[in-house]
Protein backbone atom coordinates (compact mmCIF):
# COMPACT_ATOMS: atom_id res chain seq x y z
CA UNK A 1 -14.95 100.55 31.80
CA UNK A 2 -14.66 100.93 28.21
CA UNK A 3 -16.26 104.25 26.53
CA UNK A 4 -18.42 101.89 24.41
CA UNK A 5 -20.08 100.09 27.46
CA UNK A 6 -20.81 103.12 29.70
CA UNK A 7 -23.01 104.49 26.60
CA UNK A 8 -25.50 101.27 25.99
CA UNK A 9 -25.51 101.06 29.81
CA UNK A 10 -26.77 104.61 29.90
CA UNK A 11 -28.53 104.87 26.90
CA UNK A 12 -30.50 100.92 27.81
CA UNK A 13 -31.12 103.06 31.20
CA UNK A 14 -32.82 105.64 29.41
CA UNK A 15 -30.40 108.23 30.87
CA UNK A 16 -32.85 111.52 30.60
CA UNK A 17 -29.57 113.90 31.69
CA UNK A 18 -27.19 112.19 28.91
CA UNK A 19 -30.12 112.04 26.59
CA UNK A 20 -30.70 115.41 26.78
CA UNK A 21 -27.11 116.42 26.15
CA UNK A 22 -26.80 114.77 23.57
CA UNK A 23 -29.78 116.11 21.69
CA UNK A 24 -28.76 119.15 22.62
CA UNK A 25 -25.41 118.82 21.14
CA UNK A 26 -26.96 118.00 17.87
CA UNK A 27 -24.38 120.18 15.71
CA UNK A 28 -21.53 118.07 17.77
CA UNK A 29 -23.75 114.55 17.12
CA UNK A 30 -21.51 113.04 14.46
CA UNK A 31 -17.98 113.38 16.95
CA UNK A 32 -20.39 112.33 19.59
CA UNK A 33 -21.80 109.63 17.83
CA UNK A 34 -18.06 108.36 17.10
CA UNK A 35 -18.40 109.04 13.01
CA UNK A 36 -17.19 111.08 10.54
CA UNK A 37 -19.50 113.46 8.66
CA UNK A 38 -20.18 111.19 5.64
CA UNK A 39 -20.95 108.21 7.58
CA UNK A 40 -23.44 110.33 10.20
CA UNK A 41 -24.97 111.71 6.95
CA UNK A 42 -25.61 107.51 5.43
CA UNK A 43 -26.87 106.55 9.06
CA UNK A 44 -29.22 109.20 9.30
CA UNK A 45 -30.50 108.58 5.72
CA UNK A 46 -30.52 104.83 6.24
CA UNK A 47 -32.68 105.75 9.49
CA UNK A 48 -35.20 107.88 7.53
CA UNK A 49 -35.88 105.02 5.08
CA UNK A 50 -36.89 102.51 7.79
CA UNK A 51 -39.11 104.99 9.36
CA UNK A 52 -40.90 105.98 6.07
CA UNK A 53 -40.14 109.56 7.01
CA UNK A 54 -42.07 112.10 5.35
CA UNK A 55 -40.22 114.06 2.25
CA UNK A 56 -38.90 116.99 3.90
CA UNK A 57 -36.77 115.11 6.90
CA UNK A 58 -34.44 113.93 4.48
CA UNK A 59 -33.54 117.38 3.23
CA UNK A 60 -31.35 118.03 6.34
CA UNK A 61 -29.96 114.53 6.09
CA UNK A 62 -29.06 114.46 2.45
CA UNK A 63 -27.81 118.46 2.61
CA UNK A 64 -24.98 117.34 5.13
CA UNK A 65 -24.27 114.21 3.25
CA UNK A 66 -23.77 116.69 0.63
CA UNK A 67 -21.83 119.40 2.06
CA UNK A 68 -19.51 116.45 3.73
CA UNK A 69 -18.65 115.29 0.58
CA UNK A 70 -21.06 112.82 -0.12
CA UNK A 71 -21.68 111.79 -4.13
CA UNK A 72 -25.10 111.55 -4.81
CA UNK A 73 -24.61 108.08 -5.85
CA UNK A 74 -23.47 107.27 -2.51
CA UNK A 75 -26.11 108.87 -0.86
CA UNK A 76 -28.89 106.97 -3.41
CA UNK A 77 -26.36 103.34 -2.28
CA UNK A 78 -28.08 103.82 0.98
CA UNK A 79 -31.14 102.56 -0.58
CA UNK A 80 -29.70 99.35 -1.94
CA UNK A 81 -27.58 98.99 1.22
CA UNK A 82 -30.61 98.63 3.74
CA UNK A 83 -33.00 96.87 0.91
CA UNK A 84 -32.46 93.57 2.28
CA UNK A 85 -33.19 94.87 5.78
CA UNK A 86 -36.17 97.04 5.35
CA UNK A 87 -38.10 95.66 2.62
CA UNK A 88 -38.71 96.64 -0.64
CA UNK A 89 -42.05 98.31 -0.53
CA UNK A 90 -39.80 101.11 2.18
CA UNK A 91 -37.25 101.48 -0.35
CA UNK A 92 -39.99 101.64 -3.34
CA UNK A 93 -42.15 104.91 -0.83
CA UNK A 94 -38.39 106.37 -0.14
CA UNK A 95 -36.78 107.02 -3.45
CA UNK A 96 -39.11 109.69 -4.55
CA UNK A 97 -38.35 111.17 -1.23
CA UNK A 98 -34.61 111.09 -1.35
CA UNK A 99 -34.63 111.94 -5.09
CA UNK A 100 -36.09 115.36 -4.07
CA UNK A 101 -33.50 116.01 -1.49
CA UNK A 102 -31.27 115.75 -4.08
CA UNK A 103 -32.93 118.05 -6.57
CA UNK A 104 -34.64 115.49 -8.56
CA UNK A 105 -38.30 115.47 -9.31
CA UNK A 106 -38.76 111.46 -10.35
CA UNK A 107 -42.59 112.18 -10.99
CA UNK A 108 -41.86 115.01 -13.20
CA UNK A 109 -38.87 113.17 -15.36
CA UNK A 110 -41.21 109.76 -15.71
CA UNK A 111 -44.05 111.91 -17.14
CA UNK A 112 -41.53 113.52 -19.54
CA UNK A 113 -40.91 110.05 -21.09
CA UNK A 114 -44.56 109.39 -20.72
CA UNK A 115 -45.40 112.00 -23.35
CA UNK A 116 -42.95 111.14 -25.18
């Protein structure tokens, strides 16, 4: 049986053993998961913007995205990528939220110009 098929079947199965590993192995999770680095990094940041995470889950997300390699640009892309899918009021709540994982304060910069 291909490698591919044995995980849905035990994942759809709800597999608490192979679960467990596997969230256990979450420094391994990107060569478990089949992806390199930079992709694991967009995945997990495209998950945090359908789940309307709260601000500081996407620090660990964007910091290995980062340390991978990752261009910020590519890492704010995620954001157009899964518009479409998600909605725009998701992508609207999660751009603040990535833009402080990156080290920029939106808020503060669009008060700047405010005063201006």
């Amino acid at each position: 049986m291909d490698e591919y098929k044995r995980t849905l079947r035990t994942l759809t199965l709800g597999d608490d053993s192979y679960i467990d590993a596997l969230l256990r192995e979450e420094p391994a999770n990107a060569s478990l998961a089949g992806t390199d680095l930079r992709a694991h990094a967009l995945i997990r940041i495209a998950a945090l913007i359908a789940l309307d995470a709260a601000p500081p889950s996407y620090l660990s997300a964007v910091q290995a995205g980062l340390e991978a390699g990752l261009p910020c640009d590519d890492v704010v892309g995620t954001l157009i990528a899964v518009l479409s899918i998600v909605g725009v009021p998701r992508v609207v709540a999660a751009a603040p939220k990535l833009a402080l994982a990156l080290g920029y304060d939106v808020a503060e910069a669009l008060e700047r110009v405010e005063r201006r």
